[in-house]
N, C-alpha and C. Protein backbone atom coordinates (compact mmCIF):
# COMPACT_ATOMS: atom_id res chain seq x y z
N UNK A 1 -37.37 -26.45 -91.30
CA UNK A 1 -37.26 -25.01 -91.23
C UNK A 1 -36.61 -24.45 -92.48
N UNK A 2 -35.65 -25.22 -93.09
CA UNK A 2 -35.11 -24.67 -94.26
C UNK A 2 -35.52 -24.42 -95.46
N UNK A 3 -36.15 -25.81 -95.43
CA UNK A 3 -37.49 -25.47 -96.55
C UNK A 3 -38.36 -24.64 -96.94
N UNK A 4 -39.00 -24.37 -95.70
CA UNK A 4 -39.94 -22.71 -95.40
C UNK A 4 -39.00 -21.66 -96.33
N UNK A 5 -37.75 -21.57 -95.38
CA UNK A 5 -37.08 -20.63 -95.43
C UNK A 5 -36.97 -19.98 -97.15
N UNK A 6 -36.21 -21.39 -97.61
CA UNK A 6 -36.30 -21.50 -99.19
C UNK A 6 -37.52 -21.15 -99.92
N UNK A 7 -38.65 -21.57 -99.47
CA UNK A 7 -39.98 -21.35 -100.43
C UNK A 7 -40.23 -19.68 -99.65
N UNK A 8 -40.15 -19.18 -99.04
CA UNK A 8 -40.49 -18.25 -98.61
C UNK A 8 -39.70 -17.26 -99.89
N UNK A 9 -38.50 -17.62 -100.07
CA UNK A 9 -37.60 -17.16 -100.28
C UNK A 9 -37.90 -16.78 -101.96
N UNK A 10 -37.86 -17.66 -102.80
CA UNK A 10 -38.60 -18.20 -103.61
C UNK A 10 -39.98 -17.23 -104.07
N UNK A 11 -40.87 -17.42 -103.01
CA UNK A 11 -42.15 -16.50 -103.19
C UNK A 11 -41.95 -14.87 -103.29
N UNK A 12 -40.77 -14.36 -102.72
CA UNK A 12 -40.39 -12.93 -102.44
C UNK A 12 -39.74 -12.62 -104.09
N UNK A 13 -39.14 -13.61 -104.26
CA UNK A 13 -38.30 -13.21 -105.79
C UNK A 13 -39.01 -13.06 -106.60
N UNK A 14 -40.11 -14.25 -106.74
CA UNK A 14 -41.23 -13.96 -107.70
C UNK A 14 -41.94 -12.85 -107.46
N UNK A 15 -42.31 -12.39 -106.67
CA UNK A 15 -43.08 -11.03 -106.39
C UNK A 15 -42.36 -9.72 -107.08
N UNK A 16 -41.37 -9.73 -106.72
CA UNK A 16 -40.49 -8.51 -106.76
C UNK A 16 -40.26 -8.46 -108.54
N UNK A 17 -40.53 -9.60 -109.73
CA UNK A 17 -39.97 -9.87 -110.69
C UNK A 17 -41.33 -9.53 -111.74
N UNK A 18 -42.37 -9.99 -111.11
CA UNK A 18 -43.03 -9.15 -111.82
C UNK A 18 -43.34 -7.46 -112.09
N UNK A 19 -42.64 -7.27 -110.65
CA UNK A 19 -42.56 -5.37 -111.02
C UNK A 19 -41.53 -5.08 -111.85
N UNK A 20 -40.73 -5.85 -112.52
CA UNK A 20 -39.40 -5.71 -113.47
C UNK A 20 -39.93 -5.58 -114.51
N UNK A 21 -40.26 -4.21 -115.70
CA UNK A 21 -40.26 -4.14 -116.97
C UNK A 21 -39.73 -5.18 -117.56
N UNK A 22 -39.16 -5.83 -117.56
CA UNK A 22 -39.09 -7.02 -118.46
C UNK A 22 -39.50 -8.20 -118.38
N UNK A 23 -40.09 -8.66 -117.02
CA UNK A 23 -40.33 -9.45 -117.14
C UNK A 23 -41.25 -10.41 -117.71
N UNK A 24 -41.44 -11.48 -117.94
CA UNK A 24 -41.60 -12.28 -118.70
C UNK A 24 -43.81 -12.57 -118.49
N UNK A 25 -43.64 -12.52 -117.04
CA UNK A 25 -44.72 -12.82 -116.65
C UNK A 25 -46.10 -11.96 -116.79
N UNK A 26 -45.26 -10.54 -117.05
CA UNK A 26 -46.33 -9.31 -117.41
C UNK A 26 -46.72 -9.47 -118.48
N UNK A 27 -46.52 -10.19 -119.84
CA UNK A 27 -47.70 -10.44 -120.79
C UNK A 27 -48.23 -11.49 -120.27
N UNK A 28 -48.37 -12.11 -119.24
CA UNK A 28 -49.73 -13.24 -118.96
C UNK A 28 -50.42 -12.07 -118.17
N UNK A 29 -49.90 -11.53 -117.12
CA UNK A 29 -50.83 -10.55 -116.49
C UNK A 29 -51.80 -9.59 -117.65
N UNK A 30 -51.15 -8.91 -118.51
CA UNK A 30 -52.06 -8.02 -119.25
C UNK A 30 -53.35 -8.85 -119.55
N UNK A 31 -52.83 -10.11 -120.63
CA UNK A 31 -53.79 -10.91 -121.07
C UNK A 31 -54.98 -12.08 -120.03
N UNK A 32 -54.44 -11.93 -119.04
CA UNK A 32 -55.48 -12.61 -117.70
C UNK A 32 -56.20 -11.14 -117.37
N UNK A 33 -55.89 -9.91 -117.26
CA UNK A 33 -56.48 -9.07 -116.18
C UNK A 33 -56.77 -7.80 -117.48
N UNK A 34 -57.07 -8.11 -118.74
CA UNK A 34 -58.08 -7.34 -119.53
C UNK A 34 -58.86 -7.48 -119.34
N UNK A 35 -59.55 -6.37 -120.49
CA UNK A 35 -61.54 -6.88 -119.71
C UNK A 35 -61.99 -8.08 -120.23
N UNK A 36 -61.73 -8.64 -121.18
CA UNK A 36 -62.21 -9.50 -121.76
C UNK A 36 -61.82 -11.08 -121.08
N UNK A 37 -60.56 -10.70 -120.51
CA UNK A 37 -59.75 -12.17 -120.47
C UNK A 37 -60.52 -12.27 -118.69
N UNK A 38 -60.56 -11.58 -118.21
CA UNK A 38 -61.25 -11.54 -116.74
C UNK A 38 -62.22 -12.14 -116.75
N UNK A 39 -63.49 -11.62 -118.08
CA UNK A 39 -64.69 -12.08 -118.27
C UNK A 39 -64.74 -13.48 -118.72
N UNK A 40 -63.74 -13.84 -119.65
CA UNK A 40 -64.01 -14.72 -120.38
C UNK A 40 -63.60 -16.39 -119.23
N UNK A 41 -62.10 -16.41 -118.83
CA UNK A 41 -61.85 -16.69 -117.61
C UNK A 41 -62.82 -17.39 -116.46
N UNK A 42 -63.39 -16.50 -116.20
CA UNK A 42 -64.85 -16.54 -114.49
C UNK A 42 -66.02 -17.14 -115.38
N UNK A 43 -66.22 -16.74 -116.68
CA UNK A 43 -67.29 -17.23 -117.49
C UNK A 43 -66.97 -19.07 -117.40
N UNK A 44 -65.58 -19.09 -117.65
CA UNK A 44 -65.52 -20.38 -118.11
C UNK A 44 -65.04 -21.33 -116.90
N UNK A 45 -65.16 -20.57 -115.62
CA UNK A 45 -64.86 -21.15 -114.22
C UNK A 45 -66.70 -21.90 -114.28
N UNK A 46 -67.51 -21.53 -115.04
CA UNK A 46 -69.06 -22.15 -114.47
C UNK A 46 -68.91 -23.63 -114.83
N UNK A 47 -67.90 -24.18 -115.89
CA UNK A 47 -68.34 -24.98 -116.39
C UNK A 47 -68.04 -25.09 -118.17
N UNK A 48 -67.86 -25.86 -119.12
CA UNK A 48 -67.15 -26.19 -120.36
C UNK A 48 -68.91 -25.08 -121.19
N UNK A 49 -67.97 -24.72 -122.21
CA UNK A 49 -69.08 -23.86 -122.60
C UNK A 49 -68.78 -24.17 -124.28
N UNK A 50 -69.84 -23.82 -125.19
CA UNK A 50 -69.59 -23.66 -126.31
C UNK A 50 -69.21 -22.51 -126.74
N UNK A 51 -68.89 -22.27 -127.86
CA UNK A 51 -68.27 -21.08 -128.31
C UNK A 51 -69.41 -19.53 -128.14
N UNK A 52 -70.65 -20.30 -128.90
CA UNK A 52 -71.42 -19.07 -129.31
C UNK A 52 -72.44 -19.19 -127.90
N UNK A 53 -72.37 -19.96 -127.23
CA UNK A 53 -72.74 -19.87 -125.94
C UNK A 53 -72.11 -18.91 -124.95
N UNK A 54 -70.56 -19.13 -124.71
CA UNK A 54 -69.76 -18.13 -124.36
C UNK A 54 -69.73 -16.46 -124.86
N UNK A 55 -69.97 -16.79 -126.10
CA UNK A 55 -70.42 -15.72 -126.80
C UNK A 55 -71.41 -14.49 -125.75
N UNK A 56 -72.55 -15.29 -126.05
CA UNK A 56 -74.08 -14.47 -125.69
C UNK A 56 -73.77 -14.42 -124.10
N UNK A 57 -73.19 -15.15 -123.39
CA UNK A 57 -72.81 -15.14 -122.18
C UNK A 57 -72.39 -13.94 -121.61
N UNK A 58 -71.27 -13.29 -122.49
CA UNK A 58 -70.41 -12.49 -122.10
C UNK A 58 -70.67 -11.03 -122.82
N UNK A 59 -71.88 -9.95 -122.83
CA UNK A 59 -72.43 -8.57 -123.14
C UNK A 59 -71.28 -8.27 -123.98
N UNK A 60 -71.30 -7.97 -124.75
CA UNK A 60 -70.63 -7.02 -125.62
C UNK A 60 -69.51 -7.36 -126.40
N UNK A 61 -69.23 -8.62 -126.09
CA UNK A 61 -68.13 -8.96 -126.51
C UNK A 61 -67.92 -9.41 -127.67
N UNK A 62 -66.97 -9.31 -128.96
CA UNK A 62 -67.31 -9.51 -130.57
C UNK A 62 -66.73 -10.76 -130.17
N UNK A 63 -67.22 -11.44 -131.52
CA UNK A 63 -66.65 -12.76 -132.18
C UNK A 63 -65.08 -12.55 -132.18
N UNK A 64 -64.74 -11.64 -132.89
CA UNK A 64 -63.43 -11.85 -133.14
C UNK A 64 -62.51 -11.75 -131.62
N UNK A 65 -62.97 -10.95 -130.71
CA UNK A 65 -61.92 -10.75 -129.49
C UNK A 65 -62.41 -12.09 -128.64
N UNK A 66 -62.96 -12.48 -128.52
CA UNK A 66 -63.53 -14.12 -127.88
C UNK A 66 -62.95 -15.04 -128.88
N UNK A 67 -62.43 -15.00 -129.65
CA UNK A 67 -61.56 -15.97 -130.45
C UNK A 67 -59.85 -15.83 -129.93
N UNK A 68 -59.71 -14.51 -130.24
CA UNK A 68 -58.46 -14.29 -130.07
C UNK A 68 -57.99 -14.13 -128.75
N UNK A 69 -58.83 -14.09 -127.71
CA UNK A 69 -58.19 -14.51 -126.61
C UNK A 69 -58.72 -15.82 -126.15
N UNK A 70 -59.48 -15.98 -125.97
CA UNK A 70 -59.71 -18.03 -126.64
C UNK A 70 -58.44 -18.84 -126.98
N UNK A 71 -58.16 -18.44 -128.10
CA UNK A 71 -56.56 -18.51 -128.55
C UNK A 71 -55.22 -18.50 -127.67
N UNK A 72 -55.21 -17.26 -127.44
CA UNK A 72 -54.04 -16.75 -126.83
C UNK A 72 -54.39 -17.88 -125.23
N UNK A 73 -55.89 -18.04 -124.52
CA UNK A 73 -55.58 -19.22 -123.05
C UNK A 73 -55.53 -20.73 -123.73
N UNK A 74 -55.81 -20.98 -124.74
CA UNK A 74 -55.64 -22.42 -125.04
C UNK A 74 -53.75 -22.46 -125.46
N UNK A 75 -53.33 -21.71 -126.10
CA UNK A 75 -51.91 -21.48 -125.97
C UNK A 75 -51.28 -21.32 -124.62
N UNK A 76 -51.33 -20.62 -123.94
CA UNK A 76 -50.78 -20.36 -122.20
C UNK A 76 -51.11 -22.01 -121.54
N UNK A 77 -52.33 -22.64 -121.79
CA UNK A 77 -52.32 -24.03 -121.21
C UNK A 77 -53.75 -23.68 -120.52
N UNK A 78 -54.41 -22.27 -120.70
CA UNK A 78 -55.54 -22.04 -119.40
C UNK A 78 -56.77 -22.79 -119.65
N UNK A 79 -56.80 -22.70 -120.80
CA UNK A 79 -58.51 -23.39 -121.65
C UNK A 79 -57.52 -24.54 -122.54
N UNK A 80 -58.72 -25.33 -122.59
CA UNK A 80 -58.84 -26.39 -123.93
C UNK A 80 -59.91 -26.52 -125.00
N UNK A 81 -59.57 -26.41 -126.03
CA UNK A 81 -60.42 -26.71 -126.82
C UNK A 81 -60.80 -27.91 -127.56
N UNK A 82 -62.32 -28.58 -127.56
CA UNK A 82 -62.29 -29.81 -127.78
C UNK A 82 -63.58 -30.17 -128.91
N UNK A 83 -63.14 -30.36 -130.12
CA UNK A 83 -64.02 -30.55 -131.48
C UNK A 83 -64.70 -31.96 -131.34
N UNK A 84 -65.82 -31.47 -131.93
CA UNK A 84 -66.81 -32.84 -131.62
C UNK A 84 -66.99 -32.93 -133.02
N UNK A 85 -66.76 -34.42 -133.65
CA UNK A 85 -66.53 -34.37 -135.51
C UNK A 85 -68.60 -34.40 -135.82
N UNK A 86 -68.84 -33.69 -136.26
CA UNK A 86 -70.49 -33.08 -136.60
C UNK A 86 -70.45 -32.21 -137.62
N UNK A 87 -71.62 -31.77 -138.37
CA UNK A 87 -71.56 -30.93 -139.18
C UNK A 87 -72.85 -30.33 -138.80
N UNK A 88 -72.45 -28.77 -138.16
CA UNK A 88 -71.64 -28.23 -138.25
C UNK A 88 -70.55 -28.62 -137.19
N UNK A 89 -69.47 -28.69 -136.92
CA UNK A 89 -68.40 -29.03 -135.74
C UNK A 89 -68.81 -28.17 -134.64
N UNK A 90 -69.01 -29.01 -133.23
CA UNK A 90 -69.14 -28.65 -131.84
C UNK A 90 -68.37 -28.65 -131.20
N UNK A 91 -67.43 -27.21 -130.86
CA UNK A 91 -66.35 -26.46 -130.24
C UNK A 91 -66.74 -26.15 -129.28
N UNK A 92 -66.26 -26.91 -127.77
CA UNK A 92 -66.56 -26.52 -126.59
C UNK A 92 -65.07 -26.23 -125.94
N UNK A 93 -65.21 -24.93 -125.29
CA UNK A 93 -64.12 -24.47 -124.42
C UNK A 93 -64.06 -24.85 -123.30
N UNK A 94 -62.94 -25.21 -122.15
CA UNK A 94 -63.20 -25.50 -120.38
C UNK A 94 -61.73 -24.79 -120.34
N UNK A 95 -61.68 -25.32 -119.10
CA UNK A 95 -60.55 -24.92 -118.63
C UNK A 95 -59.60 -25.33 -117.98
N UNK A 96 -58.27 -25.90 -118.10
CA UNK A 96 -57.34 -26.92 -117.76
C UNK A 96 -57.20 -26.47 -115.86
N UNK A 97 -56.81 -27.44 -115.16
CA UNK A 97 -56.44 -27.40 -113.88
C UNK A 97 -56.15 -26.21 -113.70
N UNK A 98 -54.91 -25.72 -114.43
CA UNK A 98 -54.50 -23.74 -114.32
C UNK A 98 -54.96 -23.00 -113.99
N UNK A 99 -55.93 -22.81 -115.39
CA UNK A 99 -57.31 -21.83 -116.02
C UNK A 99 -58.03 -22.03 -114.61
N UNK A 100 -58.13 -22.94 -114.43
CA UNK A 100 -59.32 -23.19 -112.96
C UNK A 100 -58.89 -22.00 -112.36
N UNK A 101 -57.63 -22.58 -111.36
CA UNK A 101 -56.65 -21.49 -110.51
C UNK A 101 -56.81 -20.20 -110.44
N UNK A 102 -56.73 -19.73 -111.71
CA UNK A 102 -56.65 -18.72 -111.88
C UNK A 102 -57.91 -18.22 -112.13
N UNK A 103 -58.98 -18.41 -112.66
CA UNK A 103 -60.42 -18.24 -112.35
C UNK A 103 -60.87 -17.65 -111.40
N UNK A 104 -60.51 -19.05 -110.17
CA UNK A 104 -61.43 -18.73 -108.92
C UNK A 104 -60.37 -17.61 -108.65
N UNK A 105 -59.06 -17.12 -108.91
CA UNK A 105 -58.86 -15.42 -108.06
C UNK A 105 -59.39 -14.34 -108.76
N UNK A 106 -60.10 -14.47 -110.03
CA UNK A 106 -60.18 -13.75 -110.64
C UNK A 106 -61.25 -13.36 -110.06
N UNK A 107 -62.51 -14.67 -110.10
CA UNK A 107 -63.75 -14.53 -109.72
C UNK A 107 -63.89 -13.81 -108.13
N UNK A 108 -62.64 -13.60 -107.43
CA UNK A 108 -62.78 -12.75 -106.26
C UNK A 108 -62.63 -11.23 -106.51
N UNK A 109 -62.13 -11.12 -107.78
CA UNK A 109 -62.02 -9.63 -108.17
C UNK A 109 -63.10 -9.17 -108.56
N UNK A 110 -64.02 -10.02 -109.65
CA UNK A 110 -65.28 -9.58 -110.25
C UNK A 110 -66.57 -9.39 -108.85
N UNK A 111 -66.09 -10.10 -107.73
CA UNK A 111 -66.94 -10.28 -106.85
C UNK A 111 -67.06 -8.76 -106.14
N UNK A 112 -65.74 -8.86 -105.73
CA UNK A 112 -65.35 -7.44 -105.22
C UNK A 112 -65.78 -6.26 -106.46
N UNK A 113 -65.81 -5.86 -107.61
CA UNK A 113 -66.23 -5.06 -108.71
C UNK A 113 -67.43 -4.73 -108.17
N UNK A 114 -68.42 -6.03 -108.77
CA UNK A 114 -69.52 -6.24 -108.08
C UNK A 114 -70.16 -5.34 -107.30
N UNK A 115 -69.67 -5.72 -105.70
CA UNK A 115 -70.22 -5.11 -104.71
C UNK A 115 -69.52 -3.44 -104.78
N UNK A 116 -68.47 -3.07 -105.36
CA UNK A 116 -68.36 -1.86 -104.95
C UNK A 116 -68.33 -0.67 -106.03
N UNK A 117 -68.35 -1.73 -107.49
CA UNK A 117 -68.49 -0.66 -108.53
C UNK A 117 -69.40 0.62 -108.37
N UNK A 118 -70.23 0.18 -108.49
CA UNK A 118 -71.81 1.92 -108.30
C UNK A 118 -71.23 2.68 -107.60
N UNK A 119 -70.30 2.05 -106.33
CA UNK A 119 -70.12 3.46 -105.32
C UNK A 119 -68.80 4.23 -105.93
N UNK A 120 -67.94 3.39 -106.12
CA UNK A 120 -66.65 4.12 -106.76
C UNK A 120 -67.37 5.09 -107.83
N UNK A 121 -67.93 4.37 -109.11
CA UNK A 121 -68.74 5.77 -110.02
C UNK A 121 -69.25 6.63 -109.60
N UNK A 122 -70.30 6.57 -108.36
CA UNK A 122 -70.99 7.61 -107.92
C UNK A 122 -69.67 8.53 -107.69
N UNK A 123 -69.16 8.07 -106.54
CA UNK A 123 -67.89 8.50 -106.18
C UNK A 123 -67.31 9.38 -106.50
N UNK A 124 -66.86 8.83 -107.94
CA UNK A 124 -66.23 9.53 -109.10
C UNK A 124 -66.72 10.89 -110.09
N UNK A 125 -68.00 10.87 -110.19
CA UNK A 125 -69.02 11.44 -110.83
C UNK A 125 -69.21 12.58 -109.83
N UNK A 126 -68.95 12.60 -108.22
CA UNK A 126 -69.63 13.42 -107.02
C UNK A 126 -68.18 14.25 -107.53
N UNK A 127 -67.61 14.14 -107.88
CA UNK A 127 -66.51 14.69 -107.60
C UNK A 127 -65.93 16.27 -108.23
């Protein structure tokens, strides 16, 4: 019972700490729940991708912001990046145990988008 008690306990602090302006954890949130890092993320929940594959994968998205947040999840621990010695070099992205984690909740958000985006715009637009 104490244990519960403790992890319960535990789970409430963390909650409450990310609503703290300072905290630490709100630059992983920005950078997981941009548009790009959402996309890029659920993209890379399918399966290890190449760069310029990921690329064309993901509408609109430049070279340079698919690098730099590329970057910024292989730093956090979410993706790995893994060079295949070739010329030209074959850079394939996946995604560490984490990155997974955090994927599949993401991929419940895009799901939910999904099904209810059109109506919120209409929505919005009726208005």
């Amino acid at each position: 019972m104490k244990v519960g008690f403790q992890a319960d306990s535990a789970l409430v602090s963390a909650r409450r700490e990310i609503f703290d302006g300072d905290c630490p954890g709100r630059t992983v949130l920005d950078k997981l729940t941009s548009r790009w890092g959402v996309l890029i993320l659920a993209s890379l929940s399918e399966g290890p991708m190449r760069f310029h594959v990921l690329r064309d994968h993901i509408g609109g998205i430049s070279e340079k912001m698919l690098s730099q947040n590329l970057r910024t999840f292989t730093n956090y621990g979410l993706t790995e990046r893994t060079v295949e010695p070739s010329t030209p070099p074959k850079v394939t992205y996946a995604l560490t145990p984490r990155g997974q984690e955090v994927a599949e909740q993401l991929r419940g958000l895009l799901e939910w988008v999904s099904i209810n985006g059109e109506a919120i715009v209409k929505f919005q637009s009726g208005r």
